[in-house]
C-alpha atoms as a PDB file:
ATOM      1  CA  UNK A   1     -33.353 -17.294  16.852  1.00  0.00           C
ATOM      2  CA  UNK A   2     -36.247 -18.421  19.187  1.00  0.00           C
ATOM      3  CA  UNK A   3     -38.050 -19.946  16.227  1.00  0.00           C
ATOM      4  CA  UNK A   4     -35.134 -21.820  15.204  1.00  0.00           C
ATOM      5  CA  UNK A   5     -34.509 -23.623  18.848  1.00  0.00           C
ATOM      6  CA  UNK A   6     -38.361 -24.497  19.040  1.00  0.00           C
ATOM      7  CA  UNK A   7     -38.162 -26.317  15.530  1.00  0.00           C
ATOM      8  CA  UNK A   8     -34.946 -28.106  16.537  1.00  0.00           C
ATOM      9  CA  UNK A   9     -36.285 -29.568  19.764  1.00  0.00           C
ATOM     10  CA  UNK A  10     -39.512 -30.060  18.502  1.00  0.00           C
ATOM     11  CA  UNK A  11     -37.675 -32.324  15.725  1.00  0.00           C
ATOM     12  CA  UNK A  12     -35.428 -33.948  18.249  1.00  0.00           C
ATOM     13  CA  UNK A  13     -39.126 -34.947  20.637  1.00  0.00           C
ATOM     14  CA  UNK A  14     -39.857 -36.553  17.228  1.00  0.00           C
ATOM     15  CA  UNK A  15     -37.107 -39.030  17.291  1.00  0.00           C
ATOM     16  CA  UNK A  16     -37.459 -39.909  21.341  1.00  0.00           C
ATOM     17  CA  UNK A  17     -41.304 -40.575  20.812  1.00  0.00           C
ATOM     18  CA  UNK A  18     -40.847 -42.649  17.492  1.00  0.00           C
ATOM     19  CA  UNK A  19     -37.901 -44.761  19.316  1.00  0.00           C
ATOM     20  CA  UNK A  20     -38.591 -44.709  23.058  1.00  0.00           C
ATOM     21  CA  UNK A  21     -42.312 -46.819  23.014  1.00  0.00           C
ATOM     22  CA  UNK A  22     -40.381 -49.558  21.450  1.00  0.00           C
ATOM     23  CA  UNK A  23     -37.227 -49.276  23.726  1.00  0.00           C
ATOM     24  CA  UNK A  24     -38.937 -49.309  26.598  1.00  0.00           C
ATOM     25  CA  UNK A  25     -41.358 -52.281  26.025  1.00  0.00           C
ATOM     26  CA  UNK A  26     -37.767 -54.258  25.568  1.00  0.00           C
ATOM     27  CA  UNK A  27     -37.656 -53.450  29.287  1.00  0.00           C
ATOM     28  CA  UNK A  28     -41.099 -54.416  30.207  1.00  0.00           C
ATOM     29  CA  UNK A  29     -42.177 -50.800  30.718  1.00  0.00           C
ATOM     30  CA  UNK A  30     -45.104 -49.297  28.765  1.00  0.00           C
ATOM     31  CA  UNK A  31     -44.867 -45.466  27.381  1.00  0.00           C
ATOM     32  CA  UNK A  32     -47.086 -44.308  24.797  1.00  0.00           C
ATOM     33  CA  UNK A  33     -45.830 -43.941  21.411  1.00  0.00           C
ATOM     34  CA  UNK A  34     -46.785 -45.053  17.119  1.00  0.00           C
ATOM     35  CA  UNK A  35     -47.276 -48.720  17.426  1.00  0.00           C
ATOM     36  CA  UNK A  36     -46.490 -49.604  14.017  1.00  0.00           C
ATOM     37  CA  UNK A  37     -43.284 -48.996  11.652  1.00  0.00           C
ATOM     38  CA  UNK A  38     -45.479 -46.680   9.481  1.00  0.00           C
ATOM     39  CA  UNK A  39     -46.541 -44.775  12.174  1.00  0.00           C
ATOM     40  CA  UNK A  40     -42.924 -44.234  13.353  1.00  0.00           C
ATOM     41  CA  UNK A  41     -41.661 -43.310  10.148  1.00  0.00           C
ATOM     42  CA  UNK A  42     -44.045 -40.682   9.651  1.00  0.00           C
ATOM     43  CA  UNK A  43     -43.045 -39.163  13.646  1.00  0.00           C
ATOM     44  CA  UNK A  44     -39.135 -39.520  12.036  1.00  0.00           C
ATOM     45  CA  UNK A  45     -40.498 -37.723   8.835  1.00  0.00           C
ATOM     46  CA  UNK A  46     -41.700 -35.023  10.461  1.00  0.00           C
ATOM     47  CA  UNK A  47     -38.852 -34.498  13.188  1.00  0.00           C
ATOM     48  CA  UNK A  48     -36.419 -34.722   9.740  1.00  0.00           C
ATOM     49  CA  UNK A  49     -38.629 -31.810   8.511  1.00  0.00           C
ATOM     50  CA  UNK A  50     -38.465 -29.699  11.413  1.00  0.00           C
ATOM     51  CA  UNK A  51     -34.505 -30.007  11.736  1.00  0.00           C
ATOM     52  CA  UNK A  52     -34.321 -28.947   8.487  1.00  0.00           C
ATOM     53  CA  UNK A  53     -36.721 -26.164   8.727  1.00  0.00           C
ATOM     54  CA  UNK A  54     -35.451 -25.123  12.008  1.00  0.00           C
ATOM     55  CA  UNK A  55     -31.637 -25.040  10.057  1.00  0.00           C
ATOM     56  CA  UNK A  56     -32.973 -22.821   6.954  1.00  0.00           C
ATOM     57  CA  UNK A  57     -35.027 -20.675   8.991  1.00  0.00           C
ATOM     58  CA  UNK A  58     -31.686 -19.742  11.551  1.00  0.00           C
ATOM     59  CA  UNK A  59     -30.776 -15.869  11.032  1.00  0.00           C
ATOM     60  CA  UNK A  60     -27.802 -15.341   9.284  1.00  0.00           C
ATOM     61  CA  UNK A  61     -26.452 -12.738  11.803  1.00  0.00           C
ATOM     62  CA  UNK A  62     -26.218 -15.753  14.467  1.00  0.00           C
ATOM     63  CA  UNK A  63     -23.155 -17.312  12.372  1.00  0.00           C
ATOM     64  CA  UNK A  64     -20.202 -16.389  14.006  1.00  0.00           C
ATOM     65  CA  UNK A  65     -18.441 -15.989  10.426  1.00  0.00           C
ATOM     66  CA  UNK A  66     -21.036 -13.564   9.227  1.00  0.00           C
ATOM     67  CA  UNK A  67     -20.524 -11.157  12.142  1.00  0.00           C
ATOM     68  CA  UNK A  68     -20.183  -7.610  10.633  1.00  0.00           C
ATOM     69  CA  UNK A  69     -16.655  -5.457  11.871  1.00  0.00           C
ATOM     70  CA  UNK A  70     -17.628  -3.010  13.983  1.00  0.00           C
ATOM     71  CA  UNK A  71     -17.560   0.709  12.413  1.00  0.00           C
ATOM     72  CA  UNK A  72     -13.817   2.001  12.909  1.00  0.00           C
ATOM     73  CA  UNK A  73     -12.695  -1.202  13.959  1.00  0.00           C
ATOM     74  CA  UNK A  74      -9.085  -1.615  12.628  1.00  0.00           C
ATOM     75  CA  UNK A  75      -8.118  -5.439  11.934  1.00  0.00           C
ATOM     76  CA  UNK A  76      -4.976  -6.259  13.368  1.00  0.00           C
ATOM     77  CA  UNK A  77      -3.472  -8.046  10.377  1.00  0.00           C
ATOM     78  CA  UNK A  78      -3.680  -4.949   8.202  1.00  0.00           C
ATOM     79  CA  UNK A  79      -0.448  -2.840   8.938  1.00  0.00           C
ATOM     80  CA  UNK A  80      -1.008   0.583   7.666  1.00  0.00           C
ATOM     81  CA  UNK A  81       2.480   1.479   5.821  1.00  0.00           C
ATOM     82  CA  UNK A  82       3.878   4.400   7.823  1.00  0.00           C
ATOM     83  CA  UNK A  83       5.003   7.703   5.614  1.00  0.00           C
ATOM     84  CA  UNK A  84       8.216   7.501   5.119  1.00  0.00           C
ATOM     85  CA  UNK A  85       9.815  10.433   6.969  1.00  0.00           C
ATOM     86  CA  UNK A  86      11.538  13.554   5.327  1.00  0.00           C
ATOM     87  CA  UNK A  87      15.427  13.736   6.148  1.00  0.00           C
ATOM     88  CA  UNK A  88      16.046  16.080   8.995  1.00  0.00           C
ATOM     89  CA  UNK A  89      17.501  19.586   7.931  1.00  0.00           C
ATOM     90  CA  UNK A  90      19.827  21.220  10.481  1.00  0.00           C
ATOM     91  CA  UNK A  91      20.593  24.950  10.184  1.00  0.00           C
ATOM     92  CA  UNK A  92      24.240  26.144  11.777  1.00  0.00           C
ATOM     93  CA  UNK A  93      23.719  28.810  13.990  1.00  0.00           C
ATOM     94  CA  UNK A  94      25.922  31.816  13.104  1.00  0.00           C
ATOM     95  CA  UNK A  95      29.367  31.715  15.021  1.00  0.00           C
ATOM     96  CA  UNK A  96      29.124  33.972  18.087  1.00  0.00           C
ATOM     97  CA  UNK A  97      31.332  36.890  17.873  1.00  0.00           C
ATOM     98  CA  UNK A  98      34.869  36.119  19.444  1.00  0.00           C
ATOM     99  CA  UNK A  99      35.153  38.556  22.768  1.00  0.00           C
ATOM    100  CA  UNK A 100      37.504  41.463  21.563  1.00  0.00           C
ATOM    101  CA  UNK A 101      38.488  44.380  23.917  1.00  0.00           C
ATOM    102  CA  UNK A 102      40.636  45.249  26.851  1.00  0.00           C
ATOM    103  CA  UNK A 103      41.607  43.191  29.189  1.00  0.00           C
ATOM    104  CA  UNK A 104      41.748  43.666  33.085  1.00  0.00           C
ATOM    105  CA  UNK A 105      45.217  43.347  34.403  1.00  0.00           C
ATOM    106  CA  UNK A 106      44.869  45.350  37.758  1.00  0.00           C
ATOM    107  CA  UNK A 107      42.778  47.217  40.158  1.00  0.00           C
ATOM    108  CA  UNK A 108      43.507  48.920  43.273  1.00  0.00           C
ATOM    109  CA  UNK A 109      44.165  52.847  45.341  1.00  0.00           C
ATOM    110  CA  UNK A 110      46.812  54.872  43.853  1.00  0.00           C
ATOM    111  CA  UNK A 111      47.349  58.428  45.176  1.00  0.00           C
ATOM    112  CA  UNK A 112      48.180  61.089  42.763  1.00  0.00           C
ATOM    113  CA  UNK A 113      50.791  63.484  44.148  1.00  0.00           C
ATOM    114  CA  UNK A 114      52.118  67.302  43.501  1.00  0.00           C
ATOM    115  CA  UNK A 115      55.126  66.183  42.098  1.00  0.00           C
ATOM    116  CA  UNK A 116      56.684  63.350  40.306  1.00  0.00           C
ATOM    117  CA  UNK A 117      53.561  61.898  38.391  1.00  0.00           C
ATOM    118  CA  UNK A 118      51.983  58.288  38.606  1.00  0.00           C
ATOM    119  CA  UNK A 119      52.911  56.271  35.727  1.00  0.00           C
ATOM    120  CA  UNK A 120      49.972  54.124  34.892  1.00  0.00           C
ATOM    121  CA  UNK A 121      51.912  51.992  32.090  1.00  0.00           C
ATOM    122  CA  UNK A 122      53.395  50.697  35.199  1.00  0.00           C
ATOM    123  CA  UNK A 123      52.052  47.562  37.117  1.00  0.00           C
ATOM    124  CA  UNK A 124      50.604  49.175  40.078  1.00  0.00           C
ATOM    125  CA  UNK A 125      50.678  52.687  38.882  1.00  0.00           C
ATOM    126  CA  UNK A 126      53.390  54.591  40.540  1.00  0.00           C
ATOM    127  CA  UNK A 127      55.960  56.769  40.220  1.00  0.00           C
ATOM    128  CA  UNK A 128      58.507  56.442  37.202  1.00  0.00           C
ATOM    129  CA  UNK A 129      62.577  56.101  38.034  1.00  0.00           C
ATOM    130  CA  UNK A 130      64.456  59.273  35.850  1.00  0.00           C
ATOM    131  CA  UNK A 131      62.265  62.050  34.693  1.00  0.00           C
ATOM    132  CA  UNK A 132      59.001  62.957  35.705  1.00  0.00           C
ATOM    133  CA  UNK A 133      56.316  61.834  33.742  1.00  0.00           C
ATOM    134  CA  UNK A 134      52.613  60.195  33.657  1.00  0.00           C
ATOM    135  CA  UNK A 135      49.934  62.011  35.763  1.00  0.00           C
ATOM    136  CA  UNK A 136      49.964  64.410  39.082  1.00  0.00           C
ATOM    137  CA  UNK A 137      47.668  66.580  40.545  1.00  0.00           C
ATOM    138  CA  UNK A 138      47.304  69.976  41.171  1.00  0.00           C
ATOM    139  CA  UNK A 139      44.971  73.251  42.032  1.00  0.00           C
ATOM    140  CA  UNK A 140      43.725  71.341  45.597  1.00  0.00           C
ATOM    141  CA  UNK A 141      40.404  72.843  46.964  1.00  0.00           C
ATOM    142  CA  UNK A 142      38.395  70.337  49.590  1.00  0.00           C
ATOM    143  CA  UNK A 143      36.439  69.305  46.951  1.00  0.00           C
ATOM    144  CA  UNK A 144      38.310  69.572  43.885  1.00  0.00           C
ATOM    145  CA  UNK A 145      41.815  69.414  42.170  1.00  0.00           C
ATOM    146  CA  UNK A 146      43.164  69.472  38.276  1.00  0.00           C
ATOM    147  CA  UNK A 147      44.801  66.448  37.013  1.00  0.00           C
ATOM    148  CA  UNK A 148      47.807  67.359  34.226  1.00  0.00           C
ATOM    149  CA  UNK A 149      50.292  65.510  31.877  1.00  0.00           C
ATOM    150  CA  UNK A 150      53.720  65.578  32.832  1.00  0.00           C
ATOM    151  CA  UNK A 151      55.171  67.169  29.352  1.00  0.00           C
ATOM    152  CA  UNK A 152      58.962  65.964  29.330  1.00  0.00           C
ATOM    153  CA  UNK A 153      57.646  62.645  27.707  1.00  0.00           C
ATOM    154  CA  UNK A 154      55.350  61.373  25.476  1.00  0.00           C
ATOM    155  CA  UNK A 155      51.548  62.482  26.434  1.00  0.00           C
ATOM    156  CA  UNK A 156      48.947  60.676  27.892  1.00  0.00           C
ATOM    157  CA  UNK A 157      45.687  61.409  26.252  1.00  0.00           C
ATOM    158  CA  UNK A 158      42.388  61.534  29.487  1.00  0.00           C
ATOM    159  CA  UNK A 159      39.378  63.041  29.556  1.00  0.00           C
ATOM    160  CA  UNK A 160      36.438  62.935  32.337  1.00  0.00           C
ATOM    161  CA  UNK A 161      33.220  60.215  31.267  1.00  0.00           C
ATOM    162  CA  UNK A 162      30.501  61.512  30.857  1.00  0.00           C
ATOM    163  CA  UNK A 163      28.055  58.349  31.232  1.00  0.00           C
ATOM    164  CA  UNK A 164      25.681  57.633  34.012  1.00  0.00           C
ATOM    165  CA  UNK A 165      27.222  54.143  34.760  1.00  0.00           C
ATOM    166  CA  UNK A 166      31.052  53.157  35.162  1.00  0.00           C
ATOM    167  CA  UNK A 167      31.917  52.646  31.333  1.00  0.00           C
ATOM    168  CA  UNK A 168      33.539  48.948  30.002  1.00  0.00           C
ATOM    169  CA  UNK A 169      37.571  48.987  29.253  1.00  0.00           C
ATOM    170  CA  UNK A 170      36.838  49.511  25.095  1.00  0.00           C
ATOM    171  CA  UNK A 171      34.074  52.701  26.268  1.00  0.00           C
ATOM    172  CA  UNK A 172      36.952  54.193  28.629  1.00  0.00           C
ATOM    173  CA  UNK A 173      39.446  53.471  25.595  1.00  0.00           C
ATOM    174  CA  UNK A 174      37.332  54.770  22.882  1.00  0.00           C
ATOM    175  CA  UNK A 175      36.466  58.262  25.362  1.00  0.00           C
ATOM    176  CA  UNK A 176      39.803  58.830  25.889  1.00  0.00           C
ATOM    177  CA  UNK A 177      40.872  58.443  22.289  1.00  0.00           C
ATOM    178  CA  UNK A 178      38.239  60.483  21.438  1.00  0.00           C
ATOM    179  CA  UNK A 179      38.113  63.175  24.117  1.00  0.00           C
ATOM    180  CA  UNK A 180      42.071  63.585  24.379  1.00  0.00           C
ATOM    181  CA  UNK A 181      43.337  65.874  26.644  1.00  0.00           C
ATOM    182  CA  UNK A 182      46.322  66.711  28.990  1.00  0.00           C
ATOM    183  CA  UNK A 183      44.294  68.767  32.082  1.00  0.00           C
ATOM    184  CA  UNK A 184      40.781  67.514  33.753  1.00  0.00           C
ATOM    185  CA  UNK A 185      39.223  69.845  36.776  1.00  0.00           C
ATOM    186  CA  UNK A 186      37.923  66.802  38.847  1.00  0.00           C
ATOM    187  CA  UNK A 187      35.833  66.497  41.980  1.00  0.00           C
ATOM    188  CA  UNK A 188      35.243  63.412  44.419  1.00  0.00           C
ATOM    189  CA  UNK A 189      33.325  61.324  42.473  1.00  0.00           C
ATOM    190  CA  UNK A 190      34.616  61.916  39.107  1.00  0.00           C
ATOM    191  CA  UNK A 191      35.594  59.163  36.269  1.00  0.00           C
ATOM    192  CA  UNK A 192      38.451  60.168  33.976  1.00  0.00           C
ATOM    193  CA  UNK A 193      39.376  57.950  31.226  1.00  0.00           C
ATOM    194  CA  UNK A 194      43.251  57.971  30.300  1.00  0.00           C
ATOM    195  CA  UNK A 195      44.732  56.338  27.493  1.00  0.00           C
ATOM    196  CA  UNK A 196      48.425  55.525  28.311  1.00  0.00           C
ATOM    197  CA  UNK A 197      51.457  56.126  25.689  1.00  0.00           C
ATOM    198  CA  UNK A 198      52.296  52.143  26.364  1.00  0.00           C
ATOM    199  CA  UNK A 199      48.717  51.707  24.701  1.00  0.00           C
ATOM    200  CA  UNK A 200      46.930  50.979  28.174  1.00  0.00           C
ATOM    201  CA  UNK A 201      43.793  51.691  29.448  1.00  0.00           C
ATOM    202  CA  UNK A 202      42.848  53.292  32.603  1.00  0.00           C
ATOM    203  CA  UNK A 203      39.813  54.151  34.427  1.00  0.00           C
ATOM    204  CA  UNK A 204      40.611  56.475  37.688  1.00  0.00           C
ATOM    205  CA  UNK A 205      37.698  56.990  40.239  1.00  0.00           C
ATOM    206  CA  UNK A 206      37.912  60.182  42.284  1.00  0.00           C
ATOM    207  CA  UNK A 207      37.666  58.581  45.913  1.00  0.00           C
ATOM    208  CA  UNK A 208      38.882  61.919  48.259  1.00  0.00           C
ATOM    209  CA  UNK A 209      40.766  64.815  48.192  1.00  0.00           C
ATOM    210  CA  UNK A 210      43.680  66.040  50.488  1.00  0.00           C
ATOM    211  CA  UNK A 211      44.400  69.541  50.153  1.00  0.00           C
ATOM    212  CA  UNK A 212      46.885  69.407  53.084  1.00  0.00           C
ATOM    213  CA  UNK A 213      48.800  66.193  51.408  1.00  0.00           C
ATOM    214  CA  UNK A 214      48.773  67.538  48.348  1.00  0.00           C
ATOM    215  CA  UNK A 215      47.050  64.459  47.264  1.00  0.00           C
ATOM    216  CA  UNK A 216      44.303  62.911  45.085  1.00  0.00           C
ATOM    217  CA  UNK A 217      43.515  59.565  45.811  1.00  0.00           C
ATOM    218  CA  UNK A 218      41.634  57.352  43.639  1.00  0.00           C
ATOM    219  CA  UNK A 219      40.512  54.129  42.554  1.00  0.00           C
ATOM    220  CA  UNK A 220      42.131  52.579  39.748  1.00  0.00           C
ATOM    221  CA  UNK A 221      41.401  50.284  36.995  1.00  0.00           C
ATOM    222  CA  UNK A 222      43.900  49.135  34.357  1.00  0.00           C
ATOM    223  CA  UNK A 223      43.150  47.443  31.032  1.00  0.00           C
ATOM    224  CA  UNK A 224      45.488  46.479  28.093  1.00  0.00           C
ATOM    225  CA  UNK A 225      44.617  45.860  24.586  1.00  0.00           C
END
């Protein structure tokens, strides 16, 4: 590129000294210069010849058009066709099971006399107008007491849980329908599990024992199907 520029203004000092000797005597000054036509052609000549070797001698890297693309360079009018993409698949999640079971319809104390019976198809539990039936309580100790059937109507099936935690209203109804009994030797503490002849649930807690009273009292839960 340096040789180039030399060669042009070397050509271009050719044309000022072949022109300006004769320009300037026009104004009276003297500068030297070819003082005859000849001489001046031959200065023209040879700034024509190194224009033209300064042009043909010019790397071809220095024109703008030749520039190479830089490596990875992406042009911008090339748009790279996108993949077309694949039709989204959804997969229905299996239906959740609907919630089956007993439900709650009361909790509270009931005490569990001698006589009479609690009837727990009743809403609270309590004792039953006309004969005596349901649940009652008897053989009191401080500590512990026998809950029976009344027998003059239809039975209610119980037996005392056996799990470490307070069972769910469908474990209480499947222990008592599978332990069924009419008699349970409780303590304070105790879970029984009693399946009603109306086809309820109960859960009774064993909260204290009152020999004296002749009562059991207890914390109850009632479920229905």
């Amino acid at each position: 590129m340096a040789g180039t520029i030399t060669l042009w203004v070397f050509g271009l000092l050719c044309f000022v000294v072949a022109f300006a000797r004769e320009a300037a005597s026009g104004a009276g000054i003297s500068l030297p210069g070819p003082k005859t036509t000849g001489a001046r052609f031959g200065v023209v000549a040879v700034g024509v010849l190194a224009l033209v070797l300064g042009t043909a001698v010019r790397p071809k890297g220095d024109d703008p058009k030749q520039l190479p693309t830089p490596t990875g360079a992406v042009a911008s009018s090339v748009s790279t066709p996108s993949a077309t993409p694949a039709p989204a698949t959804s997969v229905a999640a299996p239906p959740s099971p609907s919630a089956t079971g007993p439900v709650q319809v009361w909790s509270g104390q009931v005490a569990v006399p001698m006589e009479g019976g609690i009837d727990f198809d009743l809403t609270p539990p309590s004792r039953a107008a006309g004969f005596a039936h349901g649940i009652y309580a008897g053989g009191f100790t401080p500590t512990t007491a026998n809950l029976h059937d009344e027998i003059q109507m239809d039975h209610d099936q119980f037996g005392i849980w056996s799990g470490q935690s307070a069972p769910t209203g469908a474990q209480c109804r499947d222990w008592a329908m599978t332990h069924p009994g009419q008699d349970a030797h409780v303590s304070i503490g105790s879970l029984v599990c009693l399946r009603t002849p109306g086809g309820r649930t109960a859960l009774i807690r064993i909260d204290s024992i009152a020999p004296a009273d002749y009562l059991l009292n207890a914390t109850v839960t009632l479920w229905k199907d």
